[in-house]
Protein backbone atom coordinates (compact mmCIF):
# COMPACT_ATOMS: atom_id res chain seq x y z
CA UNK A 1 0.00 0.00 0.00
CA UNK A 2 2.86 2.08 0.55
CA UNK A 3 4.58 1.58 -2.82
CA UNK A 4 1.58 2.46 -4.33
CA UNK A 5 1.29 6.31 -1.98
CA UNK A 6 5.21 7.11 -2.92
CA UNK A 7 4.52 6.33 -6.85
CA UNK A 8 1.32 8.29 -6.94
CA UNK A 9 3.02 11.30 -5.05
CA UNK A 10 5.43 12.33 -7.51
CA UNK A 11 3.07 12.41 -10.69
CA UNK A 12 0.43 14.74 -8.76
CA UNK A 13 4.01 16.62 -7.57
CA UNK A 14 4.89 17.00 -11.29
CA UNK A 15 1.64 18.36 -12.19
CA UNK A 16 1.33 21.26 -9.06
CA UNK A 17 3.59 23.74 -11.11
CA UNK A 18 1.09 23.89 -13.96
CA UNK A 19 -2.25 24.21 -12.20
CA UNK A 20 -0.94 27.10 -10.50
CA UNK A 21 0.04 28.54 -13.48
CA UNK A 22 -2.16 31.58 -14.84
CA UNK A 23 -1.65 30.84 -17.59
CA UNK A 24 -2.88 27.56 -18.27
CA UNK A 25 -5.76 28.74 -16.58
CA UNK A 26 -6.56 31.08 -19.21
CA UNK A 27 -5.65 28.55 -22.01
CA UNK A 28 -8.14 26.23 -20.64
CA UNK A 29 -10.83 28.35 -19.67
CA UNK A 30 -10.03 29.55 -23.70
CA UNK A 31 -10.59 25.75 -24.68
CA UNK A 32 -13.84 25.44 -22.97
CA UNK A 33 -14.88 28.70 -24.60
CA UNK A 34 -14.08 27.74 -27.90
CA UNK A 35 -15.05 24.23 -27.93
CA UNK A 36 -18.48 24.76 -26.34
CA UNK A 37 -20.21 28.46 -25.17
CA UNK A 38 -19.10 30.28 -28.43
CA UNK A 39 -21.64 30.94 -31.13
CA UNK A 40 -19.14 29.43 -34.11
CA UNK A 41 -18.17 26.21 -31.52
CA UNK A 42 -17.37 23.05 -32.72
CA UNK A 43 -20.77 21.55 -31.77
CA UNK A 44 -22.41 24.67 -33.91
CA UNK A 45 -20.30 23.50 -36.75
CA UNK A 46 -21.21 19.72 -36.09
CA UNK A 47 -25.12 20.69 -36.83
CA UNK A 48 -23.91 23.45 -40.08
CA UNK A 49 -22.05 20.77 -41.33
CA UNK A 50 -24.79 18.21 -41.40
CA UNK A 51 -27.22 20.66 -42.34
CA UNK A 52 -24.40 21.00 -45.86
CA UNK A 53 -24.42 17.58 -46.45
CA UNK A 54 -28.22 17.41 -46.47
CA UNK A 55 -28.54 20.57 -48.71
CA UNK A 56 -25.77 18.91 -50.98
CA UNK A 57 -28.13 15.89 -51.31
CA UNK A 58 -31.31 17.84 -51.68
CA UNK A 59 -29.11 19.73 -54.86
CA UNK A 60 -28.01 16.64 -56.38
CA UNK A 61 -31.88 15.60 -56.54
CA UNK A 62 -32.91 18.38 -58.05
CA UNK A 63 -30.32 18.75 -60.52
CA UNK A 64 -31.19 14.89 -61.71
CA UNK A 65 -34.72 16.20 -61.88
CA UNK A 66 -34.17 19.18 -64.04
CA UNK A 67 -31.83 16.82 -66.18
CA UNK A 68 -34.60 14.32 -66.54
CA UNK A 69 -37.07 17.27 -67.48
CA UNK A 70 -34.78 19.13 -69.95
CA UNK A 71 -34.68 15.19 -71.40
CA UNK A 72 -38.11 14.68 -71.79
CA UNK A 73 -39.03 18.99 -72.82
CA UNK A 74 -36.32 18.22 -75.97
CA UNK A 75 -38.24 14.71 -76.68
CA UNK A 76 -41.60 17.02 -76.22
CA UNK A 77 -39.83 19.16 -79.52
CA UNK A 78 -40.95 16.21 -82.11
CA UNK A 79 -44.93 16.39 -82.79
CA UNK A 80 -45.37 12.51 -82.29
CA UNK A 81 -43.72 12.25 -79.07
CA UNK A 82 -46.49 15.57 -78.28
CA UNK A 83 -49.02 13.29 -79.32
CA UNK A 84 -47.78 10.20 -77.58
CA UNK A 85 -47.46 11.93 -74.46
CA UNK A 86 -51.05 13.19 -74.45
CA UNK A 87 -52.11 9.62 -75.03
CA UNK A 88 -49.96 8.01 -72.40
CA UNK A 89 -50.37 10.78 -69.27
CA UNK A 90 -53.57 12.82 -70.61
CA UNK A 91 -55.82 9.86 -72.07
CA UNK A 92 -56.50 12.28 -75.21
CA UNK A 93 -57.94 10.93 -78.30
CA UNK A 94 -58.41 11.57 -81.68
CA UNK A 95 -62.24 12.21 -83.07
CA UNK A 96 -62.70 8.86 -84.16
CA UNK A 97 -61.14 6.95 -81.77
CA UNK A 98 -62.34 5.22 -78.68
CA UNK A 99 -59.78 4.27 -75.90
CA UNK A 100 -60.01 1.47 -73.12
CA UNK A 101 -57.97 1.80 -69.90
CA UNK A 102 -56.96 -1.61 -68.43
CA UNK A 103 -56.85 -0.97 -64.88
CA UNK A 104 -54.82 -3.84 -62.98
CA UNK A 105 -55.64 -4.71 -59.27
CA UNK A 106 -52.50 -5.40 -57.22
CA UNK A 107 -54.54 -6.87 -54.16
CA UNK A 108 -54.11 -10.46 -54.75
CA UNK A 109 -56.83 -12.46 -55.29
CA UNK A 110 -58.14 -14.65 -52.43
């Protein structure tokens, strides 16, 4: 028990100087400051940063939906892709025509 006391008492010896130290004081007390009560501290940045990365995400979205768009508006340019796109989204018809939509259930049958 006593061999444990004398190697204990020199460490906490080494370390006296520094905690009366003003200085390191201040450098913590700057630490703490920074690190935590700031308004630009490292946990503000944690939350901005993962607020970029979701932005980033939400822009790389949208910029394959405006691709995808500009695809289909220049495919929209030829008169029979107009008309096949009517058809397909809008159910239009010509005068003479009659159309049937085939509905399909996806409840399976009992």
């Amino acid at each position: 028990m006593e061999e444990h006391e004398a190697e204990s008492a020199p460490t906490i010896n080494k370390w006296v100087p520094y905690l009366k130290n003003k200085y390191v004081w201040v450098l913590l007390f700057f630490c703490v400051w920074m690190l935590f009560l700031d308004n630009y501290s490292q946990l503000e940045h944690r939350v901005l940063n993962k607020e970029i990365k979701e932005l980033e995400t939400n822009k790389k979205y949208y910029q394959d939906e405006i691709r995808k768009d500009q695809n289909q508006i220049n495919a929209l340019k030829d008169p029979n892709q107009v008309e096949k796109y009517a058809r397909e989204k809008y159910f239009m018809k010509k005068q003479n025509e009659d159309i049937y939509v085939i509905a399909i259930d996806s409840t399976p049958a009992k």
